[in-house]
C-alpha atoms as a PDB file:
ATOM      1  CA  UNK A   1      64.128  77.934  98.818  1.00  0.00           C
ATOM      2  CA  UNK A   2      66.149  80.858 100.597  1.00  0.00           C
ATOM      3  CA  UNK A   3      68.618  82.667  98.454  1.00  0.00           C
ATOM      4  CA  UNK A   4      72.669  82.831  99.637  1.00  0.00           C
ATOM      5  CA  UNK A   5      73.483  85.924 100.884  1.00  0.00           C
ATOM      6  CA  UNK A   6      75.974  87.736  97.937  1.00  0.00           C
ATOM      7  CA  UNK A   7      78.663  89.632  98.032  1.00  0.00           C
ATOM      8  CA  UNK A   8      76.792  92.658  98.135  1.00  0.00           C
ATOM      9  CA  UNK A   9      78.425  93.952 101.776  1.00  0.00           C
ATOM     10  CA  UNK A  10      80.030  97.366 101.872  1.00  0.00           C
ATOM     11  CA  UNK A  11      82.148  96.112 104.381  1.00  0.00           C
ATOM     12  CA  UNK A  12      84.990  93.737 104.530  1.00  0.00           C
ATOM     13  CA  UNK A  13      85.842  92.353 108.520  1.00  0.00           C
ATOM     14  CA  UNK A  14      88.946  92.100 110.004  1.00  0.00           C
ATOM     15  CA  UNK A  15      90.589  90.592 113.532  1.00  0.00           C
ATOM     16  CA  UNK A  16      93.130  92.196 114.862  1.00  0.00           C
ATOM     17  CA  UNK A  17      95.681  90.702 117.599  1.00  0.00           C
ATOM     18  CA  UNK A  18      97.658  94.088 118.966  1.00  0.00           C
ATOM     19  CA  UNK A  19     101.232  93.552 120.641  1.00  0.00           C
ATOM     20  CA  UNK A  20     100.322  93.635 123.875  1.00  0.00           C
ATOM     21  CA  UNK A  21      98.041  90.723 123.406  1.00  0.00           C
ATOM     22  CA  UNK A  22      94.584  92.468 123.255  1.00  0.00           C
ATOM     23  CA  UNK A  23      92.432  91.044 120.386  1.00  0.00           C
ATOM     24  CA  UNK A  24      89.459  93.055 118.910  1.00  0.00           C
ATOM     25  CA  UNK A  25      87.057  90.943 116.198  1.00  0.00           C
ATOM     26  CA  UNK A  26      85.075  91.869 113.228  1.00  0.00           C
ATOM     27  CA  UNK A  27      86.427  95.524 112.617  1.00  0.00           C
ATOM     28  CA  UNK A  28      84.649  97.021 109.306  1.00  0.00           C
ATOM     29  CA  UNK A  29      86.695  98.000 106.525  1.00  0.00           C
ATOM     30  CA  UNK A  30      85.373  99.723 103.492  1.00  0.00           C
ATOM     31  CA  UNK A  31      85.082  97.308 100.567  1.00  0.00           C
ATOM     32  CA  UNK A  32      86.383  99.912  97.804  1.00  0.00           C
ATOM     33  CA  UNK A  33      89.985 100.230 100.106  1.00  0.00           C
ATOM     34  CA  UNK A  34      90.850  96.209  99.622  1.00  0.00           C
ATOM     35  CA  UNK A  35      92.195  94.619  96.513  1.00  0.00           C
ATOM     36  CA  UNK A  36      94.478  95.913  93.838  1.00  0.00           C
ATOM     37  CA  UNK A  37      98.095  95.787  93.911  1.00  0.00           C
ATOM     38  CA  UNK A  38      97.758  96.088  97.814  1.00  0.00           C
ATOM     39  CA  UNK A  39      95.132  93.777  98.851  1.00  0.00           C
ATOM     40  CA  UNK A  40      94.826  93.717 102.415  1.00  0.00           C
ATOM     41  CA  UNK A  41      97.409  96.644 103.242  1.00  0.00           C
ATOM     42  CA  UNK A  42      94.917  99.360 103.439  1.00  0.00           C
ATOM     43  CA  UNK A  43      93.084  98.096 105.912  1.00  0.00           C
ATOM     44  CA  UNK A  44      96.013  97.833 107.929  1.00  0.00           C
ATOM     45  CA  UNK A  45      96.139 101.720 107.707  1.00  0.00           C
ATOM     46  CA  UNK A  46      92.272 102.332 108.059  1.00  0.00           C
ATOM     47  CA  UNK A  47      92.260 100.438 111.158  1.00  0.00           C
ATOM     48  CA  UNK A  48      95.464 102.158 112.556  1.00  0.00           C
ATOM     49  CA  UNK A  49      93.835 105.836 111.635  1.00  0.00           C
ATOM     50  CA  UNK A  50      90.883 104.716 113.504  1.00  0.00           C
ATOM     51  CA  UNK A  51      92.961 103.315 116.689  1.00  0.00           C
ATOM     52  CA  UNK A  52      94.430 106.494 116.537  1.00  0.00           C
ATOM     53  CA  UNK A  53      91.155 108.628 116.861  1.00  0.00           C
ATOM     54  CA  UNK A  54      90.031 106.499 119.330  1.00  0.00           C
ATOM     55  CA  UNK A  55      93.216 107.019 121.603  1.00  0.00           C
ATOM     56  CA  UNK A  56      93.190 110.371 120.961  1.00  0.00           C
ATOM     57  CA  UNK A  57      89.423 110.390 122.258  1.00  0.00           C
ATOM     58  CA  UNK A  58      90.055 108.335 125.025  1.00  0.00           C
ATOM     59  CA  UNK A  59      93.195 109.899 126.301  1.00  0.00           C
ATOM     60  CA  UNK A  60      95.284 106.537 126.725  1.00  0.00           C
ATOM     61  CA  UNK A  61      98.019 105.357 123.867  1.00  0.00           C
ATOM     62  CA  UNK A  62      96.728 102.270 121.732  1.00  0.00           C
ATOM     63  CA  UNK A  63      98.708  99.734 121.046  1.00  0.00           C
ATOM     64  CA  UNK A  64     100.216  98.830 117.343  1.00  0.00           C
ATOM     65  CA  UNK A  65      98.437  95.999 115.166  1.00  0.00           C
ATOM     66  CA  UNK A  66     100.907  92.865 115.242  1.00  0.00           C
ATOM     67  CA  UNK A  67      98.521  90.499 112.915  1.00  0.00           C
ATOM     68  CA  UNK A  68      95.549  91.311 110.578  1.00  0.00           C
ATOM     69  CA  UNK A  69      93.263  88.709 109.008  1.00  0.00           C
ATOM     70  CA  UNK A  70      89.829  88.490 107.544  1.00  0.00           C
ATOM     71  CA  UNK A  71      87.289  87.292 109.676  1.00  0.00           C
END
């Protein structure tokens, strides 16, 4: 019989729907970030830090996160 796959992901994913309508799926957020008196807030500013590296990489302005759920 096959096992279930645990809980044993580093990762936690995300969707994000941006403001101007853009959607990106299944972002990876460090595990150890989420839960505690926050929950899901840090991942909010993981995934904002990251937008911002990748804007700064790319040389064109990202847009801000409207809504962020778990995959």
């Amino acid at each position: 019989m096959a096992r279930k796959r645990g809980s044993k992901s580093e990762f936690v994913l995300f969707d994000a729907m941006y403001v101007d309508g853009a959607a990106s799926s299944h972002r990876r957020v460090p595990k150890e970030l989420l839960g505690g008196v926050d929950g899901d807030e840090p991942a909010r500013a993981f995934l904002e830090a990251q937008d911002q590296e990748i804007a700064r990489l790319s040389g064109r302005p990202m847009a801000a996160i409207k809504v962020l759920r778990r995959s």
